[in-house]
N, C-alpha and C. Protein backbone atom coordinates (compact mmCIF):
# COMPACT_ATOMS: atom_id res chain seq x y z
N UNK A 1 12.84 -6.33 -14.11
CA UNK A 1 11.41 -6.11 -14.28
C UNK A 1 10.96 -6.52 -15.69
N UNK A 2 11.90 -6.11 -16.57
CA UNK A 2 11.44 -6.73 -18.11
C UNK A 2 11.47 -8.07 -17.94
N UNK A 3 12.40 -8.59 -17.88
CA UNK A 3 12.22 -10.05 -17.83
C UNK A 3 11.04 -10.62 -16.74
N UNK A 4 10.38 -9.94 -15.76
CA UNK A 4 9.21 -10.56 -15.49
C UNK A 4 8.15 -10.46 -16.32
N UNK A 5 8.25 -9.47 -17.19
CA UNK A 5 7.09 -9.11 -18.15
C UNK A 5 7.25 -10.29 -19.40
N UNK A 6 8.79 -10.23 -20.09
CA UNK A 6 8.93 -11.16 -20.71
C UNK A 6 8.26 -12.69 -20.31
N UNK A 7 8.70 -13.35 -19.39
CA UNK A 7 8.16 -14.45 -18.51
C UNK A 7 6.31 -14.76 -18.46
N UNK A 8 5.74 -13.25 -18.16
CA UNK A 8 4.42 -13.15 -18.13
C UNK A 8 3.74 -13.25 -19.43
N UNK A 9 4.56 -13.01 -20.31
CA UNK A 9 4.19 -13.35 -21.56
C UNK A 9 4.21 -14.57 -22.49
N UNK A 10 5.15 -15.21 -22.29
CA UNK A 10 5.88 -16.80 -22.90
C UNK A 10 5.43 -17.60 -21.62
N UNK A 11 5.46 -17.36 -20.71
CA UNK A 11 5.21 -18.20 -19.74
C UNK A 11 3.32 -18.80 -20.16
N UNK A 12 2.65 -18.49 -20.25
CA UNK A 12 0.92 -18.85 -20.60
C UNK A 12 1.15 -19.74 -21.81
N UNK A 13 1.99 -19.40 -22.80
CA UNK A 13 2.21 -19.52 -24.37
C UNK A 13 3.23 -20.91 -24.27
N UNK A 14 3.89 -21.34 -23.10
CA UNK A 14 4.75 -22.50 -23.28
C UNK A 14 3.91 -23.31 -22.06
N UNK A 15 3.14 -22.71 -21.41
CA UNK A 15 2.68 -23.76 -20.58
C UNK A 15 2.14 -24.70 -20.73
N UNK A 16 1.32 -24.39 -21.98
CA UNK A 16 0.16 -25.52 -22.54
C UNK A 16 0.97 -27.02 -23.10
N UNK A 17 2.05 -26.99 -23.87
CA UNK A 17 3.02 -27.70 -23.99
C UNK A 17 3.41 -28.50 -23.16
N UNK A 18 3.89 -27.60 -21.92
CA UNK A 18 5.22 -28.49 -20.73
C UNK A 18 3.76 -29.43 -20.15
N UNK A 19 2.79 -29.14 -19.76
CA UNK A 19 1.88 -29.67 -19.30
C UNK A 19 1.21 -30.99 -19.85
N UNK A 20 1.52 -30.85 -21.13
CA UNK A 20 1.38 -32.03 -21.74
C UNK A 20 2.05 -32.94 -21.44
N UNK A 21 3.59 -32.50 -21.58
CA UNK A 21 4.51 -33.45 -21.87
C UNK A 21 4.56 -33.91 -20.14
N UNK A 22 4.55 -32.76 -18.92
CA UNK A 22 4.66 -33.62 -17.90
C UNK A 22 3.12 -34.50 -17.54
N UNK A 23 2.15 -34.63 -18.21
CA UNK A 23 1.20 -35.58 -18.30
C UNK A 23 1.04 -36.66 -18.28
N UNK A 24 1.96 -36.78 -19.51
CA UNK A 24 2.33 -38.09 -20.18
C UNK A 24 3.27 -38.81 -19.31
N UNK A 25 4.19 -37.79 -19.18
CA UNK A 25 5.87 -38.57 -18.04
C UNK A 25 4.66 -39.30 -16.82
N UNK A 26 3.68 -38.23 -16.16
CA UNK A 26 3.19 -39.03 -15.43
C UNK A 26 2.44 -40.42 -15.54
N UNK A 27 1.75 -40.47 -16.33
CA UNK A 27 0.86 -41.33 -17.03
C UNK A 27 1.57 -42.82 -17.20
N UNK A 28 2.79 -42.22 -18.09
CA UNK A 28 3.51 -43.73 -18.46
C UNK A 28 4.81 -44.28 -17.14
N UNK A 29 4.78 -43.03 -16.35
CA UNK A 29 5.76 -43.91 -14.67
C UNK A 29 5.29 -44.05 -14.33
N UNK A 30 3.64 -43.70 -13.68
CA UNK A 30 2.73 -44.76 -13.13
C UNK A 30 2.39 -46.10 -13.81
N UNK A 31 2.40 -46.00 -15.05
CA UNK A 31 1.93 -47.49 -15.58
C UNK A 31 3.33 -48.00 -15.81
N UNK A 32 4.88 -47.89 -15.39
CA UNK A 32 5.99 -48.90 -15.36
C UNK A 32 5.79 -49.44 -13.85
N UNK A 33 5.56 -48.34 -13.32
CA UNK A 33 5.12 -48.77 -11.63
C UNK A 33 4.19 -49.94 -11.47
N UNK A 34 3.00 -49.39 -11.65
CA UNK A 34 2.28 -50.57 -11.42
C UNK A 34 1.19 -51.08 -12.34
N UNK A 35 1.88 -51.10 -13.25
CA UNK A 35 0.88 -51.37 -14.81
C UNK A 35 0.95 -52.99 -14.61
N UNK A 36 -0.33 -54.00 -14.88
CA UNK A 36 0.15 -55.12 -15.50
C UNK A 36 -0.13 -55.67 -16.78
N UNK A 37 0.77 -56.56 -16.64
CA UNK A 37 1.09 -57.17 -17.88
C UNK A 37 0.46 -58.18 -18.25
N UNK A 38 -0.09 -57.84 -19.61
CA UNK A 38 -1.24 -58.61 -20.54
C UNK A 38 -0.80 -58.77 -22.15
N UNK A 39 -1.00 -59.98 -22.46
CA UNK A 39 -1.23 -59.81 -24.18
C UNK A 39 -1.88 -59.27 -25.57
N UNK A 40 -1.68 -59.03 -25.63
CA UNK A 40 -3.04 -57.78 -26.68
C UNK A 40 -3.05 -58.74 -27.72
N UNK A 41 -3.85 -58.60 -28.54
CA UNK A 41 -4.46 -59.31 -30.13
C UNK A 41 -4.13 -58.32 -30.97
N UNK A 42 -3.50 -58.43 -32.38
CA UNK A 42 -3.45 -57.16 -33.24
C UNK A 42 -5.12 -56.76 -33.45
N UNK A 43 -5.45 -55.89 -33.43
CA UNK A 43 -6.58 -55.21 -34.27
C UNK A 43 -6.66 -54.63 -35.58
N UNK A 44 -6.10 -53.75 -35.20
CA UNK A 44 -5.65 -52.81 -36.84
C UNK A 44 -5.02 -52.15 -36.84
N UNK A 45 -4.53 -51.19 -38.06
CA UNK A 45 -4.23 -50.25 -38.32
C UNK A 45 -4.69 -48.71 -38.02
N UNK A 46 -4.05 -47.72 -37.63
CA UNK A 46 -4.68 -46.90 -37.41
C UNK A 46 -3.54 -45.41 -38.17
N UNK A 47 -4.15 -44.84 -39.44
CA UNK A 47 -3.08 -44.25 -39.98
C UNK A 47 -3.31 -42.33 -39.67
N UNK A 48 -2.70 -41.77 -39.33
CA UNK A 48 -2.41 -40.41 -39.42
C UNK A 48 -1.63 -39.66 -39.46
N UNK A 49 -1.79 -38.72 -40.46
CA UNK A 49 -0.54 -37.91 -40.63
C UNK A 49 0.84 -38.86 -41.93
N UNK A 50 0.26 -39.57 -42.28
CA UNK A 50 1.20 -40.33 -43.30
C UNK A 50 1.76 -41.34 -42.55
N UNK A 51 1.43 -41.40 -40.90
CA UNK A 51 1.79 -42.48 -39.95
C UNK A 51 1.42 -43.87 -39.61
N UNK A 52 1.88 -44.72 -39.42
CA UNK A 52 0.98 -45.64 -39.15
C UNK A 52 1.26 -46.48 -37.57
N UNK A 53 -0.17 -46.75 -36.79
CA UNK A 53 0.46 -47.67 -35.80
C UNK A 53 -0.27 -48.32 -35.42
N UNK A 54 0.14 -49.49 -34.73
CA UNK A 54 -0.66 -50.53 -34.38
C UNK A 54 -1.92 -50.77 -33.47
N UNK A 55 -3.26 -50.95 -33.67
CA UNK A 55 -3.85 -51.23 -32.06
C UNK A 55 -4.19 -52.53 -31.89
N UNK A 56 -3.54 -52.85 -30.51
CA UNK A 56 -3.64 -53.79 -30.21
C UNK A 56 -4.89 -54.34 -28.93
N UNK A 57 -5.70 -55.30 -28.72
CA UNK A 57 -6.87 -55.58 -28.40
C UNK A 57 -6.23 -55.92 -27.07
N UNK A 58 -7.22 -55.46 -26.14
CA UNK A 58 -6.75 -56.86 -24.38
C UNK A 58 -8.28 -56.57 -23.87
N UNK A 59 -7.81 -57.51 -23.18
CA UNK A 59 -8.84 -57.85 -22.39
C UNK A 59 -8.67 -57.68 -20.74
N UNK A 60 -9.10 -56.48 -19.71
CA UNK A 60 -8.76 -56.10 -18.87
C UNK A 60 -9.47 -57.11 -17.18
N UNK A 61 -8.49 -56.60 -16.23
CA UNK A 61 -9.66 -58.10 -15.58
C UNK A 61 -10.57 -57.20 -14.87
N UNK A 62 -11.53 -56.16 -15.03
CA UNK A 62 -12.91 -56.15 -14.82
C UNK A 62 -13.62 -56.96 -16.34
N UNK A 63 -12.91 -57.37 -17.46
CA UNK A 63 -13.52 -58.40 -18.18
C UNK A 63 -14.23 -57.63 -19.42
N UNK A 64 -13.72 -56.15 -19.91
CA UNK A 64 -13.68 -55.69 -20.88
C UNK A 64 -12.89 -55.58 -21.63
N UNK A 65 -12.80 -55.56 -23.07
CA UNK A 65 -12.02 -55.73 -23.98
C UNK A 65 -11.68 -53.97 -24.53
N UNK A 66 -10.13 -53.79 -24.00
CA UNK A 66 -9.70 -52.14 -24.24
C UNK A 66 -8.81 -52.13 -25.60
N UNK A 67 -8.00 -51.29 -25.65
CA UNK A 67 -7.24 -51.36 -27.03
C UNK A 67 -5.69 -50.52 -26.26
N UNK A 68 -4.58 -51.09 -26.83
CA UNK A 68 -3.34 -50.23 -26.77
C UNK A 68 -3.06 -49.85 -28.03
N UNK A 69 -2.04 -48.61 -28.24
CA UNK A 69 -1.84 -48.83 -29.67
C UNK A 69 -0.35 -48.60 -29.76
N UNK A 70 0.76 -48.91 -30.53
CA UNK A 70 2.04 -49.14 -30.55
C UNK A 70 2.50 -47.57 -30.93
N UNK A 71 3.59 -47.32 -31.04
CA UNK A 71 4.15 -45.87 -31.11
C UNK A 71 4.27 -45.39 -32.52
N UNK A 72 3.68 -44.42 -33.27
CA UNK A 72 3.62 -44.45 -34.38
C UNK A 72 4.91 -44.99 -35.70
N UNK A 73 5.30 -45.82 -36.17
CA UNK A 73 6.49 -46.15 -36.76
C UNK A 73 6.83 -47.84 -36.26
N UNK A 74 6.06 -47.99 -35.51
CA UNK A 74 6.83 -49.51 -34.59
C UNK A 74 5.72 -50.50 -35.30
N UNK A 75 5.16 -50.48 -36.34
CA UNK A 75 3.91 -51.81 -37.27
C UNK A 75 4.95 -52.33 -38.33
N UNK A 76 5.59 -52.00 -38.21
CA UNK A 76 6.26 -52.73 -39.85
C UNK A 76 5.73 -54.41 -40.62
N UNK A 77 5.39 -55.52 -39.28
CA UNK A 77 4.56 -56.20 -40.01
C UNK A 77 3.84 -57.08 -39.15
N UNK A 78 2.75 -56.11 -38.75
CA UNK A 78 1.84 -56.91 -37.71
C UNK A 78 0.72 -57.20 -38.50
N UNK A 79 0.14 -58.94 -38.60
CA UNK A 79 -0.38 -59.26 -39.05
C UNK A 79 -1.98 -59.80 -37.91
N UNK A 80 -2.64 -59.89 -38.53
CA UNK A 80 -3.74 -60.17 -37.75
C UNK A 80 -3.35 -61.38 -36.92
N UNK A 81 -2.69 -62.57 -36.86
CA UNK A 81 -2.18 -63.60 -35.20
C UNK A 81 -1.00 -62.74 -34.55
N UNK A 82 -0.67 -61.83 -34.64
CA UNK A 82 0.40 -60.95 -33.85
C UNK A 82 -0.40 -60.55 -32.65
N UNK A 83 0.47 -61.31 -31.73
CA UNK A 83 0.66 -60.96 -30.00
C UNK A 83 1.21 -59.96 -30.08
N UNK A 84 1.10 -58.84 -28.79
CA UNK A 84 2.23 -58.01 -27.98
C UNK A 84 1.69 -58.10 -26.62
N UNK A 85 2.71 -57.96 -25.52
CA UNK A 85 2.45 -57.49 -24.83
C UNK A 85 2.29 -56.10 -23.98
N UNK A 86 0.98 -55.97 -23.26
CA UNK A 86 0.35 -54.57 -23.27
C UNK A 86 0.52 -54.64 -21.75
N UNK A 87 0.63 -53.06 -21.29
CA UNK A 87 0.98 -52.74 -20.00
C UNK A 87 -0.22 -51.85 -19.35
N UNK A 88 -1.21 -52.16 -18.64
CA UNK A 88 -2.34 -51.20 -18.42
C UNK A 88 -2.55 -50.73 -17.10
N UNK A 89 -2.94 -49.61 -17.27
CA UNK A 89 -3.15 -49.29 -15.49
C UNK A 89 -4.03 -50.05 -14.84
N UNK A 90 -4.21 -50.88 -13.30
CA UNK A 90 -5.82 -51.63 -13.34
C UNK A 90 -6.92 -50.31 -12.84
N UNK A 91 -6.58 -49.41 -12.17
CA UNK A 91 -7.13 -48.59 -11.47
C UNK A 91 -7.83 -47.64 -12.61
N UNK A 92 -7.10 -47.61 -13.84
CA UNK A 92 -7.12 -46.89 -15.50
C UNK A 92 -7.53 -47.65 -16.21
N UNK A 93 -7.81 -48.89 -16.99
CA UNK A 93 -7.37 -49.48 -17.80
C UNK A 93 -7.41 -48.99 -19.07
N UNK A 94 -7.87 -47.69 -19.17
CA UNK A 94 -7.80 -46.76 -20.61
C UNK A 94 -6.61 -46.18 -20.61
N UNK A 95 -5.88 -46.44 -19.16
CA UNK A 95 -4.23 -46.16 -19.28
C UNK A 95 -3.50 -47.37 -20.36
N UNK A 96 -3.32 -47.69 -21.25
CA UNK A 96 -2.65 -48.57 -21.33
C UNK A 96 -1.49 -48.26 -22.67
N UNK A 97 -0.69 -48.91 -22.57
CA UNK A 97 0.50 -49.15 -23.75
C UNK A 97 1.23 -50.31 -24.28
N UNK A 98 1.53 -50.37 -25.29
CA UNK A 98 2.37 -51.53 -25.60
C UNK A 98 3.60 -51.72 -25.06
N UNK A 99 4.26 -52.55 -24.37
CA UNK A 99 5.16 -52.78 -23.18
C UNK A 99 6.66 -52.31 -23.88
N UNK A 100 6.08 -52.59 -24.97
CA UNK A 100 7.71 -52.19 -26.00
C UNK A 100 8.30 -50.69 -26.36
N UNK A 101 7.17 -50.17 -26.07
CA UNK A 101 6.98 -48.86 -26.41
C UNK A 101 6.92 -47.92 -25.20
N UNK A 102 6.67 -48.42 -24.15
CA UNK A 102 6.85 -47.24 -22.84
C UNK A 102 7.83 -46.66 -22.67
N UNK A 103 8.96 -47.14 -22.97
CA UNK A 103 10.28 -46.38 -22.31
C UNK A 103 10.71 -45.52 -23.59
N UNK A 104 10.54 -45.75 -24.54
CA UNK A 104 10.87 -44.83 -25.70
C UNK A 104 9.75 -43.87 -25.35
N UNK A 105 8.33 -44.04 -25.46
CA UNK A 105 7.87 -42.82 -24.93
C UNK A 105 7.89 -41.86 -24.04
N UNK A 106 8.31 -42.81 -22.87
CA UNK A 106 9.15 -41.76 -21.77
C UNK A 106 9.68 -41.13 -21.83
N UNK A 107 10.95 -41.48 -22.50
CA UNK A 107 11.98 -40.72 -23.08
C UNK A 107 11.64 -39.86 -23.98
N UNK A 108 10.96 -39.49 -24.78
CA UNK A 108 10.45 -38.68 -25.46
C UNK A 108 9.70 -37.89 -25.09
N UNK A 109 9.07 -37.42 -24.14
CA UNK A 109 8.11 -36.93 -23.21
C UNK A 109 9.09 -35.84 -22.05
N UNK A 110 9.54 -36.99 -21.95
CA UNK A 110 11.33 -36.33 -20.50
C UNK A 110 11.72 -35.26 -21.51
N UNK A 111 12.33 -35.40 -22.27
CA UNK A 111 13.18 -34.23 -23.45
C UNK A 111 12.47 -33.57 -23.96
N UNK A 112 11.10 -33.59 -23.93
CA UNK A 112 9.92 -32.76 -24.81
C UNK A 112 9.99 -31.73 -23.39
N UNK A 113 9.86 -31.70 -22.16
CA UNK A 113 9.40 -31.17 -21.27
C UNK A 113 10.74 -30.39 -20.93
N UNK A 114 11.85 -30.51 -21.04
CA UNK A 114 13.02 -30.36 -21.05
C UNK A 114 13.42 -29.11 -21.48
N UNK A 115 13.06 -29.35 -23.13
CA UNK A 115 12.88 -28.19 -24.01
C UNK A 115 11.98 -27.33 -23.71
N UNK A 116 10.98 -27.60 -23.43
CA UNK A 116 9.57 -26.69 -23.28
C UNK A 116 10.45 -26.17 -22.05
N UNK A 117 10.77 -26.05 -20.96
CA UNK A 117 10.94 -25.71 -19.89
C UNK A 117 12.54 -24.37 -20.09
N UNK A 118 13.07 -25.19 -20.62
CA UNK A 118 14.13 -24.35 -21.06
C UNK A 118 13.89 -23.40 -22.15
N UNK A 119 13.14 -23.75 -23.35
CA UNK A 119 12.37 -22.51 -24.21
C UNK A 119 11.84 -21.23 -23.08
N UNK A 120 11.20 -22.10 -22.03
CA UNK A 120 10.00 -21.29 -21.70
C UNK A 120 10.80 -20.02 -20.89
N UNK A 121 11.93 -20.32 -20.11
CA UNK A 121 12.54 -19.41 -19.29
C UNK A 121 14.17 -18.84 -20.04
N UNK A 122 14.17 -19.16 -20.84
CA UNK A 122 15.55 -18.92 -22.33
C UNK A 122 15.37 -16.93 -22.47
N UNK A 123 13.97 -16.79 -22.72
CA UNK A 123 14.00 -15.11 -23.19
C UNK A 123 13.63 -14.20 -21.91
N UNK A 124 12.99 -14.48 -20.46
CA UNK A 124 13.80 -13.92 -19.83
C UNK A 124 14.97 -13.72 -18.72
N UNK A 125 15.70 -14.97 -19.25
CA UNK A 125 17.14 -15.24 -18.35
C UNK A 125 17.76 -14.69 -19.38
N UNK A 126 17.82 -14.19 -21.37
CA UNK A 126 18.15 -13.43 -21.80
C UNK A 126 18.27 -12.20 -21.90
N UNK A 127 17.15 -11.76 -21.56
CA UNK A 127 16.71 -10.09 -21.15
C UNK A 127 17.57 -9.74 -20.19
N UNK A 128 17.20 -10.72 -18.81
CA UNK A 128 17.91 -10.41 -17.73
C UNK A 128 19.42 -9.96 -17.93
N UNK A 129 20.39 -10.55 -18.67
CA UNK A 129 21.75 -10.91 -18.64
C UNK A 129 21.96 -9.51 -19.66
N UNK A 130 21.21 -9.57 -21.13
CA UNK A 130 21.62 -8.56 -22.13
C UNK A 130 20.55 -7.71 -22.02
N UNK A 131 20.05 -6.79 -21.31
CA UNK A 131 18.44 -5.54 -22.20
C UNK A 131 18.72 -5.14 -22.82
N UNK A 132 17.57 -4.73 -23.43
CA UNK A 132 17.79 -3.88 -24.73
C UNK A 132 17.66 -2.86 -24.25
């Protein structure tokens, strides 16, 4: 019974987290699925947090011009004629990412949710096993 109370408590407090992270997992396996593939234009810089990363320009085929932006750490020297290629949802096209960068974000997202999930049920599968 404690450990449902425990649970009722951490459980609200880790949800906001796992929800993120399974967001994203969704977001970026739909766009390996059926994202296509386009060239982006560098744009700029975009710095936060002492970070820096790239956005890159495309042009989507309803014939608007969207932006991807690279994973914070991956600009080391993108100059204004720097290509990448960008991966966008068509159904989204504000889904989009730099093609180089999806699977590292995946992966980072997978293990973020991982943790969150295992944090989230850690204190009362502890309770359960040891009470106080």
């Amino acid at each position: 019974m404690a450990g449902l109370i425990v649970l009722l408590i951490t459980g609200p407090l880790m949800s906001w987290p796992l929800i993120y992270c399974l967001r994203n997992v969704y977001g970026l396996s739909v766009l390996r699925r059926r994202g296509v593939r386009t060239s982006g234009r560098f744009g700029y810089l975009y710095w936060q947090d002492g970070e820096v990363a790239g956005v890159f320009r495309f042009e989507a085929q309803d014939g608007k011009t969207r932006t991807a932006m690279t994973a914070f750490g991956h600009t080391a020297d993108h100059g204004e004629a720097d290509t990448l290629d960008v991966l966008y949802d068509p159904t989204r096209p504000q889904r989009a990412e730099v093609a180089d960068c999806v699977a590292g974000k995946l992966r980072t997202f997978r293990l973020g949710a991982s943790v969150v999930a295992f944090c989230m049920f850690l204190p009362p599968v502890c309770y359960w096993i040891v009470p106080l």
